[in-house]
Protein backbone atom coordinates (compact mmCIF):
# COMPACT_ATOMS: atom_id res chain seq x y z
CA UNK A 1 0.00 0.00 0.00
CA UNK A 2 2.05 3.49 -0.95
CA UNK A 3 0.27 6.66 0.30
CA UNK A 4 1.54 9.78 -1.91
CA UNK A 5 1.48 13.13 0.30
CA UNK A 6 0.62 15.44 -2.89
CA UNK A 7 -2.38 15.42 -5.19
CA UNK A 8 -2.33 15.26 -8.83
CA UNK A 9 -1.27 18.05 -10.62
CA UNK A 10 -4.01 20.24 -12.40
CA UNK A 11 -2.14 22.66 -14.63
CA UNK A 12 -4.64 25.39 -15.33
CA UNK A 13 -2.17 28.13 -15.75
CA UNK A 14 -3.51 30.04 -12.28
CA UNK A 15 -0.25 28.39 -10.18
CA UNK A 16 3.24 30.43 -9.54
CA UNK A 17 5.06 28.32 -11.36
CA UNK A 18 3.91 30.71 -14.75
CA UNK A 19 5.91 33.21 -13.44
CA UNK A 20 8.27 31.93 -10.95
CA UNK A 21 11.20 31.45 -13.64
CA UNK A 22 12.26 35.04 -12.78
CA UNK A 23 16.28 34.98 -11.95
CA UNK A 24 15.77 36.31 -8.25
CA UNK A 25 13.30 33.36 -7.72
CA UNK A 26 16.15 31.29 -7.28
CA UNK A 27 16.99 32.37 -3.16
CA UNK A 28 12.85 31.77 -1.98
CA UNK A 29 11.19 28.70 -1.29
CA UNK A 30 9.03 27.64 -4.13
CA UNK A 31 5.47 27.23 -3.33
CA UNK A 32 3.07 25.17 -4.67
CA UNK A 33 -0.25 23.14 -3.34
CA UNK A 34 0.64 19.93 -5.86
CA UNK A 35 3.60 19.28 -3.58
CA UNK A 36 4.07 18.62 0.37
CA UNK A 37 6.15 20.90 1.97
CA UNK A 38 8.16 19.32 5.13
CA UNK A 39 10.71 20.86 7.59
CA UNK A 40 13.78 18.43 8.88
CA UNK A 41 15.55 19.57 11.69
CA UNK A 42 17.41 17.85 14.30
CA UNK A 43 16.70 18.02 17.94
CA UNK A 44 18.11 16.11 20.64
CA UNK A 45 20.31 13.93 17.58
CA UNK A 46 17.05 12.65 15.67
CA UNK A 47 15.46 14.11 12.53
CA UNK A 48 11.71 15.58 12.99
CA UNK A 49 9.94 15.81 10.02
CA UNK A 50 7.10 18.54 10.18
CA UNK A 51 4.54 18.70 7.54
CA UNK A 52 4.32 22.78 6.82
CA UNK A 53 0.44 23.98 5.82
CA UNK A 54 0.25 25.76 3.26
CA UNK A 55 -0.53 29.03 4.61
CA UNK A 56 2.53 28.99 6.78
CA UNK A 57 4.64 27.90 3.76
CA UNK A 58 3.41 30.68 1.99
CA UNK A 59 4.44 33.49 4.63
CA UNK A 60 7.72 31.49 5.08
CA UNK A 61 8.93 31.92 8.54
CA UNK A 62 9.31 29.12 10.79
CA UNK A 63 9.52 29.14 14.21
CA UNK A 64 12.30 25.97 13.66
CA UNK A 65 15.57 25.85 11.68
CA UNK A 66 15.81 23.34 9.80
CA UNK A 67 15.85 21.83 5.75
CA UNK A 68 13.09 22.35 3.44
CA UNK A 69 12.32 19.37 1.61
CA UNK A 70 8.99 19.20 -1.24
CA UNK A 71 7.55 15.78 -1.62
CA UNK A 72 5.98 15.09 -5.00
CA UNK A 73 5.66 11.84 -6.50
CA UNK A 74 7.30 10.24 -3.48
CA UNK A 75 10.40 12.34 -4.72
CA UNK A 76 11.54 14.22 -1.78
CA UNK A 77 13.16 17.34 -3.48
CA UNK A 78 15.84 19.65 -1.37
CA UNK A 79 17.25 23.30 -3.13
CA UNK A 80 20.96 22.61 -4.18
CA UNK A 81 23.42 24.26 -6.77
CA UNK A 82 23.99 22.47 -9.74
CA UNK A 83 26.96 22.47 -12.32
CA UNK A 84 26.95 24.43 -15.58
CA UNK A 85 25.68 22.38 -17.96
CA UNK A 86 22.82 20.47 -15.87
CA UNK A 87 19.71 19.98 -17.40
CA UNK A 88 15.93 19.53 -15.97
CA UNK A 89 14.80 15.96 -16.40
CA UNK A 90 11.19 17.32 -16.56
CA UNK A 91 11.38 20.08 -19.21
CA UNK A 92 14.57 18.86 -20.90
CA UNK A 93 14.99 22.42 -20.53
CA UNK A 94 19.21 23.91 -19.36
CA UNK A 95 19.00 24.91 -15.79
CA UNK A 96 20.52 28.72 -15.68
CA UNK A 97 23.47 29.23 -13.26
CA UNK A 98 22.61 32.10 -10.84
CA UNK A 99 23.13 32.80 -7.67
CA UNK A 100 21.17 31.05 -4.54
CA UNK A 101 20.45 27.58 -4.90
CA UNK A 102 18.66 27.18 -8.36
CA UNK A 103 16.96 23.45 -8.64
CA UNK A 104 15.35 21.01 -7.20
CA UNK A 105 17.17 17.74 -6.58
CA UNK A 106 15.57 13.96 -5.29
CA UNK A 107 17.96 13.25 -2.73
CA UNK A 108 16.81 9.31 -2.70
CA UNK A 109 16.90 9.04 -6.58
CA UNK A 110 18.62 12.02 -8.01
CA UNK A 111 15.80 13.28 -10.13
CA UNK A 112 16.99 17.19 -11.20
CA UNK A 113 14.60 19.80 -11.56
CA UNK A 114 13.52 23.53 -11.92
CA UNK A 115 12.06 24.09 -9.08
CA UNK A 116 9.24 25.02 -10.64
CA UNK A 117 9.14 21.77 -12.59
CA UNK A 118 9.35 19.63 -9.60
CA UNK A 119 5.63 19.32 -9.69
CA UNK A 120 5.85 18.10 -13.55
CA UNK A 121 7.58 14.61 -12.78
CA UNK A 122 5.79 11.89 -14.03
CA UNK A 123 7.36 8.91 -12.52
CA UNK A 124 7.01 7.96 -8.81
CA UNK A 125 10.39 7.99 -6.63
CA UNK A 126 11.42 3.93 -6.98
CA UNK A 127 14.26 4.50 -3.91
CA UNK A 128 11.96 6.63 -1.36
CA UNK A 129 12.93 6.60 2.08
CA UNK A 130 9.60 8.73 2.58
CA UNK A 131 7.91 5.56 4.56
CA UNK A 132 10.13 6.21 7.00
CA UNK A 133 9.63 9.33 7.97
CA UNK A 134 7.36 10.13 11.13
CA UNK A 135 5.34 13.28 10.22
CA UNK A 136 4.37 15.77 12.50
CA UNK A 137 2.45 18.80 12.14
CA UNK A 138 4.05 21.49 12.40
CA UNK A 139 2.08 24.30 15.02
């Protein structure tokens, strides 16, 4: 039995990933309601994983440090540079060097994406370690 955190994406052209391609989009959190957004911090030496609403995703402050990771697809997505020359395996599309972290990688599988495109895979994460995770809501 696999239980996916994100629903199926409906592009109807009203999401911010139209216009989120602009170069200074590259140092904020992308935002979207197709994909989960969880915090990971450690406390005490073990990793929480809080599931972020949406509302408090979109204002962006957290009350706990931590790494943002978007779940889509069972792909579990963190920000990270890449090198010149890397490509998005949704769009096929170059992905532009800038500064800030500038796409979207599946740290179980390796999947590179916009982040804006992280919401366009079509494949389910095969090497997931989302089962294990213990979600908690974040307050």
């Amino acid at each position: 039995e696999n239980l996916y955190l994100s629903a199926p994406t409906q592009d109807d052209g009203s999401s911010m990933s139209d216009v989120s391609g602009i170069s200074m989009a590259s140092n904020k959190t992308y935002v979207t309601e197709d994909s989960s957004l969880v915090l990971e911090t450690l406390e005490g030496g073990r990793h929480h994983h809080y599931l972020i609403p949406i509302q408090a995703a979109r204002r962006g402050m957290f009350k706990k440090a931590g790494t943002k990771l978007h779940i889509y697809m069972d792909h579990i997505f963190t920000a990270q540079h890449t090198k010149l020359g890397s490509s998005c395996q949704a769009c096929n599309r170059l992905i532009p060097l800038r500064l800030g972290k500038q796409a979207y990688v599946c740290r179980d599988c390796g999947v590179t994406t916009h982040k804006q495109c992280h919401t366009k895979v079509e494949s389910h994460c095969l090497q997931t370690s989302l089962p294990s995770m213990e979600l908690e809501f974040y307050c």
